[in-house]
N, C-alpha and C. Protein backbone atom coordinates (compact mmCIF):
# COMPACT_ATOMS: atom_id res chain seq x y z
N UNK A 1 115.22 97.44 171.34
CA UNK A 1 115.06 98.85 171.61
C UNK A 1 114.11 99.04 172.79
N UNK A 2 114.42 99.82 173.73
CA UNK A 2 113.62 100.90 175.10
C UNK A 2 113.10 101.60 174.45
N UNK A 3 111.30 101.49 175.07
CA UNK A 3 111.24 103.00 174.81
C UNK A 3 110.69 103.38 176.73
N UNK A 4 111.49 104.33 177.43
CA UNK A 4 110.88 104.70 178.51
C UNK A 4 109.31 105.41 179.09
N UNK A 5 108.88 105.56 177.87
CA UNK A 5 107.75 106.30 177.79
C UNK A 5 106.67 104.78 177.68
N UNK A 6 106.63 103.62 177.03
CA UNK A 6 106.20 102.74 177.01
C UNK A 6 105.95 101.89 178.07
N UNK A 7 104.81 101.68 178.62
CA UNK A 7 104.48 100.75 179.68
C UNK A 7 104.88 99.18 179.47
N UNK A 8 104.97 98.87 178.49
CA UNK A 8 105.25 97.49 177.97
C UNK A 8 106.72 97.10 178.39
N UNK A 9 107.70 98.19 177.79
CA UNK A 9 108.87 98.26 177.89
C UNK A 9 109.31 98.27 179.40
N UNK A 10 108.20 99.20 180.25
CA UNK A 10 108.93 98.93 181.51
C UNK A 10 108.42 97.63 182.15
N UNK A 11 107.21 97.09 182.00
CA UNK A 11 106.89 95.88 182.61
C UNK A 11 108.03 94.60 182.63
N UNK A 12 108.57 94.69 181.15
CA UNK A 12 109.64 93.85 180.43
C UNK A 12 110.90 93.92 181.16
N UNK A 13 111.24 95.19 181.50
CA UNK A 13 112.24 95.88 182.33
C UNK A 13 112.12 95.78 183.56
N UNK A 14 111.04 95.68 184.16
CA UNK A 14 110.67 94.87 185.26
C UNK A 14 110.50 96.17 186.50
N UNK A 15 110.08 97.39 185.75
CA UNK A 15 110.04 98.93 186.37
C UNK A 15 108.63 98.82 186.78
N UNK A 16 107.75 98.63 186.25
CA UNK A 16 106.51 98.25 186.58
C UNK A 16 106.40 96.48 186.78
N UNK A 17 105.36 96.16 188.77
CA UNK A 17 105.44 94.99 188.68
C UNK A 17 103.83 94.06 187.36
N UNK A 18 103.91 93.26 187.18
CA UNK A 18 102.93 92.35 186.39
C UNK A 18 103.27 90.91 186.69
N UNK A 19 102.05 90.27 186.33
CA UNK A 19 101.93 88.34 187.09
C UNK A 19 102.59 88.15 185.36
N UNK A 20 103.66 87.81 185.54
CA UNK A 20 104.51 87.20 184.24
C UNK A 20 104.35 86.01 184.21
N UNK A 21 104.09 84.91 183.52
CA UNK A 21 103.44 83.49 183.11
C UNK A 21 104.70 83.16 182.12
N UNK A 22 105.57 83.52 181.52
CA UNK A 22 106.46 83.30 180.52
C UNK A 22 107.54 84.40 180.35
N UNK A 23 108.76 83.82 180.40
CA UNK A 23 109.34 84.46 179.57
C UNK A 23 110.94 84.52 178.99
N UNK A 24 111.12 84.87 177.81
CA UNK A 24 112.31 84.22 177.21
C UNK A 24 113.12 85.66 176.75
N UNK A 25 114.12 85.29 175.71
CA UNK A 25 115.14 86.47 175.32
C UNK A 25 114.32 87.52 174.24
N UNK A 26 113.08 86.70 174.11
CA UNK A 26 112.45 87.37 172.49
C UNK A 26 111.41 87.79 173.34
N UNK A 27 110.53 87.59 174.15
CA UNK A 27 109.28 87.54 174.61
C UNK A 27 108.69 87.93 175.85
N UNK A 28 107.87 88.53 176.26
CA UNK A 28 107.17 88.18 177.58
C UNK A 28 106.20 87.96 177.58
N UNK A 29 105.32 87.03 178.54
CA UNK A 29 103.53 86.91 178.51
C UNK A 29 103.15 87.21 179.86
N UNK A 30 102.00 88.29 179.78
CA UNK A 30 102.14 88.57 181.56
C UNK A 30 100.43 88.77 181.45
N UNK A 31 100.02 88.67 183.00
CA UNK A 31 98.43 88.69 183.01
C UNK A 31 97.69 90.05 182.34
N UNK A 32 96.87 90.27 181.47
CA UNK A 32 96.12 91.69 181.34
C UNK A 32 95.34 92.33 182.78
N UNK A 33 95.98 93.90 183.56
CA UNK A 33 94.91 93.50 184.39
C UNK A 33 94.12 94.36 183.88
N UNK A 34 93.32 94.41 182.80
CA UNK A 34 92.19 94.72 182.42
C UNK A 34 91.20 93.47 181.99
N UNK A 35 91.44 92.25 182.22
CA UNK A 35 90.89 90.87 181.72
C UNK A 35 89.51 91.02 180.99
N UNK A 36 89.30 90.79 179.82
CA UNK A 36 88.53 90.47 178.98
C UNK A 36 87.69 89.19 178.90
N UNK A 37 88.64 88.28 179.60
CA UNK A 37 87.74 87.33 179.54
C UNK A 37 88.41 86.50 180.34
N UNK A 38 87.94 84.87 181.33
CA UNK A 38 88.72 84.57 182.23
C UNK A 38 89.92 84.31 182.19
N UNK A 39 90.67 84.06 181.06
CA UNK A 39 92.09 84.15 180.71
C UNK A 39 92.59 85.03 179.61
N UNK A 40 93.29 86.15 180.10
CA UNK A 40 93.78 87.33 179.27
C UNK A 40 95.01 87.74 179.53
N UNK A 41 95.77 86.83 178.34
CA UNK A 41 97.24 87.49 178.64
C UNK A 41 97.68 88.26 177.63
N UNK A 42 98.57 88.50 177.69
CA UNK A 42 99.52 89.56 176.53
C UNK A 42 100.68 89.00 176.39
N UNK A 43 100.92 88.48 175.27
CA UNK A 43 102.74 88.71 174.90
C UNK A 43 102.95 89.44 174.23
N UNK A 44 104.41 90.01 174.41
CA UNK A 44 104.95 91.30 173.89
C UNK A 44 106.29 91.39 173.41
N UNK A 45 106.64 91.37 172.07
CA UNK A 45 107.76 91.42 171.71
C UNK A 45 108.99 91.92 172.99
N UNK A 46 110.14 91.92 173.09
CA UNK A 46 110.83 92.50 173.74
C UNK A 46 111.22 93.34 173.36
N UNK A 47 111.52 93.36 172.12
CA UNK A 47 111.92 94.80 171.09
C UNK A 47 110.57 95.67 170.46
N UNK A 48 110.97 96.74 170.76
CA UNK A 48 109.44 97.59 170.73
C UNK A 48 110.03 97.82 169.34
N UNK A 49 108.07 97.81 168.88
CA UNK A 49 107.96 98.46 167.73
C UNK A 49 106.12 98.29 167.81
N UNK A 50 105.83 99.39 166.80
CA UNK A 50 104.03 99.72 167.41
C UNK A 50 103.33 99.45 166.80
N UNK A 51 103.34 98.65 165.48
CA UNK A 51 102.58 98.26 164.45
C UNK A 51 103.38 97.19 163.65
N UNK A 52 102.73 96.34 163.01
CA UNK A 52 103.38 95.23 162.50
C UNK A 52 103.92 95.64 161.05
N UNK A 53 103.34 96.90 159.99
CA UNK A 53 104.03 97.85 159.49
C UNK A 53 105.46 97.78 159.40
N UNK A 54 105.61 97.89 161.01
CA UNK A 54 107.10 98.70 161.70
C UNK A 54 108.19 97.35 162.00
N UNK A 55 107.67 96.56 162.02
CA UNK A 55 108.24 95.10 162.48
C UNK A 55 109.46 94.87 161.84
N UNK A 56 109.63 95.36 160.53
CA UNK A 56 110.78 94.96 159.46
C UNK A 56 111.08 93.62 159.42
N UNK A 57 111.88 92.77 158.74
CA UNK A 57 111.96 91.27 159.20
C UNK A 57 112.65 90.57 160.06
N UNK A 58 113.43 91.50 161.30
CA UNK A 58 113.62 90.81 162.30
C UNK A 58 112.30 90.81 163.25
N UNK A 59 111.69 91.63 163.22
CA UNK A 59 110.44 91.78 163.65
C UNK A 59 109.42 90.67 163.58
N UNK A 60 109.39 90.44 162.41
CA UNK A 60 108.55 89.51 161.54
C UNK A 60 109.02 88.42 162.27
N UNK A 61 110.34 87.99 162.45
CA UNK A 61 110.71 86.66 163.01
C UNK A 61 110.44 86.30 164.46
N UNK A 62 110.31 87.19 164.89
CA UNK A 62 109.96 87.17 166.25
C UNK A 62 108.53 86.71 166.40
N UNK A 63 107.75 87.69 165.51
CA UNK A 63 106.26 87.62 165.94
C UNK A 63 106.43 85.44 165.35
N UNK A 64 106.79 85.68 164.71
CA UNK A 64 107.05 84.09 163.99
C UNK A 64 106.69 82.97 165.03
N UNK A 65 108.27 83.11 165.77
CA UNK A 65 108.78 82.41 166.97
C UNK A 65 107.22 82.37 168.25
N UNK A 66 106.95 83.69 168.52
CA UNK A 66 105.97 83.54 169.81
C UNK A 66 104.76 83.03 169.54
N UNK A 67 104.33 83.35 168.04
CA UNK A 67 103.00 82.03 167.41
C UNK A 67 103.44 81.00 167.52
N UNK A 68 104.55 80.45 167.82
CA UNK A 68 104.84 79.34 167.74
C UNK A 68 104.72 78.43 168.99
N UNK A 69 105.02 79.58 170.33
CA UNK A 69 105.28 79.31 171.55
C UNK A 69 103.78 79.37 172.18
N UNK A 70 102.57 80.24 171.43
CA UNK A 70 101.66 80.93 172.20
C UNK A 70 101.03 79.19 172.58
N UNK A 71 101.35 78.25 171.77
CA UNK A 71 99.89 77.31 171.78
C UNK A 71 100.32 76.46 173.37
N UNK A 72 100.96 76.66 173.86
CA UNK A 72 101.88 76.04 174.96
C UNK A 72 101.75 76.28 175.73
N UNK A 73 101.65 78.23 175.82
CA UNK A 73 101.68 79.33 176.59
C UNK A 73 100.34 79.00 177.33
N UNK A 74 99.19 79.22 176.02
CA UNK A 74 98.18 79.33 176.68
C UNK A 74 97.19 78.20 177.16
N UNK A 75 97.81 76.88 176.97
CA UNK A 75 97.21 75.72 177.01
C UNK A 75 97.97 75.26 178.52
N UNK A 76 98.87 75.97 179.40
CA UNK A 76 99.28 75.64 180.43
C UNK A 76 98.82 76.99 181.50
N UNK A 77 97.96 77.81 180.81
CA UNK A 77 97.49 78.81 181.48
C UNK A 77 95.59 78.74 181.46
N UNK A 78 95.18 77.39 181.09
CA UNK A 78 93.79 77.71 181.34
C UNK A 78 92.87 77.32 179.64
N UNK A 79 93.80 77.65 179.19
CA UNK A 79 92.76 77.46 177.80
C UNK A 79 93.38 76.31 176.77
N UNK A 80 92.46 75.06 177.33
CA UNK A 80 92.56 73.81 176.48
C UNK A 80 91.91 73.66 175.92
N UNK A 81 90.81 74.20 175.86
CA UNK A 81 89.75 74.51 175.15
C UNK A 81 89.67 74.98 173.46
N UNK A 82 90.58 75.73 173.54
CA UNK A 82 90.84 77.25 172.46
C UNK A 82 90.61 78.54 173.25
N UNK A 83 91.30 79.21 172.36
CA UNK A 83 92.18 80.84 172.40
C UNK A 83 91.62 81.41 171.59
N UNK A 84 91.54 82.37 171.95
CA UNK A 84 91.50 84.06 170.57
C UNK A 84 92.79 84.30 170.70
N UNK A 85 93.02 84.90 169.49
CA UNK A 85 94.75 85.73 169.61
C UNK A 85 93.63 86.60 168.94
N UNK A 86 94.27 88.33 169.38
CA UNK A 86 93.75 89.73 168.85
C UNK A 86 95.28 90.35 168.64
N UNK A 87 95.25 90.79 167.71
CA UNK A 87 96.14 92.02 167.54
C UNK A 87 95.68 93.17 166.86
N UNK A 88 95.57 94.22 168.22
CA UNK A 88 94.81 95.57 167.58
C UNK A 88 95.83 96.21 166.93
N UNK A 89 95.41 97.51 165.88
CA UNK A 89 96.70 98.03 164.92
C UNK A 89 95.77 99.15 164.88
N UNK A 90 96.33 100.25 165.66
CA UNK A 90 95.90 101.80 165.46
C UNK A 90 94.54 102.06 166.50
N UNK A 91 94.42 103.30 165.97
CA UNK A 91 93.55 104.13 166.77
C UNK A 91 91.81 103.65 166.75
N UNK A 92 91.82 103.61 165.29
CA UNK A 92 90.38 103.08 164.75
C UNK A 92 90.33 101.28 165.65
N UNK A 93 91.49 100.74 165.95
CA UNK A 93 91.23 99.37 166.40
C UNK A 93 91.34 99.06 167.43
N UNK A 94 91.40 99.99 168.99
CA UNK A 94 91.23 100.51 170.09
C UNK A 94 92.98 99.94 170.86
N UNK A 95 93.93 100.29 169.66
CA UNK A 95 94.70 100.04 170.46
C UNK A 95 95.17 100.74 171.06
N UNK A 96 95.58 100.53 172.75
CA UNK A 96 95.87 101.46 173.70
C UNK A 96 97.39 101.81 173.71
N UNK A 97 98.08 100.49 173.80
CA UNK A 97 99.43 100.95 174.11
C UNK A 97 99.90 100.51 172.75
N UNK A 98 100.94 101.41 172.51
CA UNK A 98 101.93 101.33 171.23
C UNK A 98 102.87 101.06 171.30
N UNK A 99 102.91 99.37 171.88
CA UNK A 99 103.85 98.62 171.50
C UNK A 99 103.21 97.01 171.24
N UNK A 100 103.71 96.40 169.87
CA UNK A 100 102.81 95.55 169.66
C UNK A 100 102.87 94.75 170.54
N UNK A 101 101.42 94.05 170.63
CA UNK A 101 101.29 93.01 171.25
C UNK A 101 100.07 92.11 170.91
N UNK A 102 99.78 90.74 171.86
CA UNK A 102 99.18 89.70 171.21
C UNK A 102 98.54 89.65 171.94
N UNK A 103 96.72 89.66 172.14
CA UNK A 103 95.99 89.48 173.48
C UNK A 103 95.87 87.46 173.53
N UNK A 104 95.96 86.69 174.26
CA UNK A 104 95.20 85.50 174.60
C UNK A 104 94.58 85.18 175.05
N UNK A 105 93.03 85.33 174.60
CA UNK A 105 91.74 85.44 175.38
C UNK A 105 91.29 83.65 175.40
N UNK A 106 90.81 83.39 176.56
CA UNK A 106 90.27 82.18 176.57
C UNK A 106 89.53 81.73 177.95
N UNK A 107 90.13 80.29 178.70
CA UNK A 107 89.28 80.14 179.47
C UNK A 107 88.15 79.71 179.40
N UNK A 108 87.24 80.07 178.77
CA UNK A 108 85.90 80.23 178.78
C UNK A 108 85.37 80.55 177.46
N UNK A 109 83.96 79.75 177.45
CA UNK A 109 83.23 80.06 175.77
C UNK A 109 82.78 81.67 175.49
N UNK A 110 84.02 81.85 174.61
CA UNK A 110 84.06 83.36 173.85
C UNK A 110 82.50 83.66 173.17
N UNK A 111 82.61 84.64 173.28
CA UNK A 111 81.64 85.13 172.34
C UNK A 111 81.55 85.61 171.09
N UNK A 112 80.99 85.29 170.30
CA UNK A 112 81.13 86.18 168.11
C UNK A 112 81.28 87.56 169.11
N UNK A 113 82.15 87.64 167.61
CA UNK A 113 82.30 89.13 167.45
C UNK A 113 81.28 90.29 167.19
């Protein structure tokens, strides 16, 4: 599913440009340019949906598949070290855009929460 109103959706769509690092029939991983930390990417379902709630179980399979792919993803992008994966869910958890997604913070020694 499109949603045109979704920035995610158009990045994916390729309407908006982004430094894309990956990407397959289920997935995209593209640079954050808001970077959090020296390596900050995002993967993003291809099929929108805005909360993991909403995922239903094709949903579920997906998010499945790209945990599966992330350790690859992000270990050929900088972080051999270790990764954070974040997934914000709602308003209270500062998520911005509403379409899920997976932050991969790394690079560099994270800090506690």
């Amino acid at each position: 599913m499109y949603d045109e109103r979704c920035i995610f959706c158009r990045i994916i769509k390729g309407e908006i440009p982004s430094v894309k690092v990956y990407e397959d029939d289920e997935m995209c991983v593209f640079k954050d340019v808001e970077p959090k930390a020296a390596v900050h990417l995002l993967a993003v379902p291809k099929t929108h949906f805005k909360l993991l709630e909403e995922a239903g179980e094709s949903g579920a399979e997906i998010i499945a598949r790209m945990l599966k792919k992330i350790p690859i993803i992000a270990a050929g992008n900088g972080c051999k070290n270790g990764y954070r994966l974040v997934i914000n869910q709602g308003d209270d958890a500062g998520q911005t855009v509403f379409h899920l997604h997976i932050h991969i913070l790394g690079g560099e020694k994270l800090s506690d929460f």
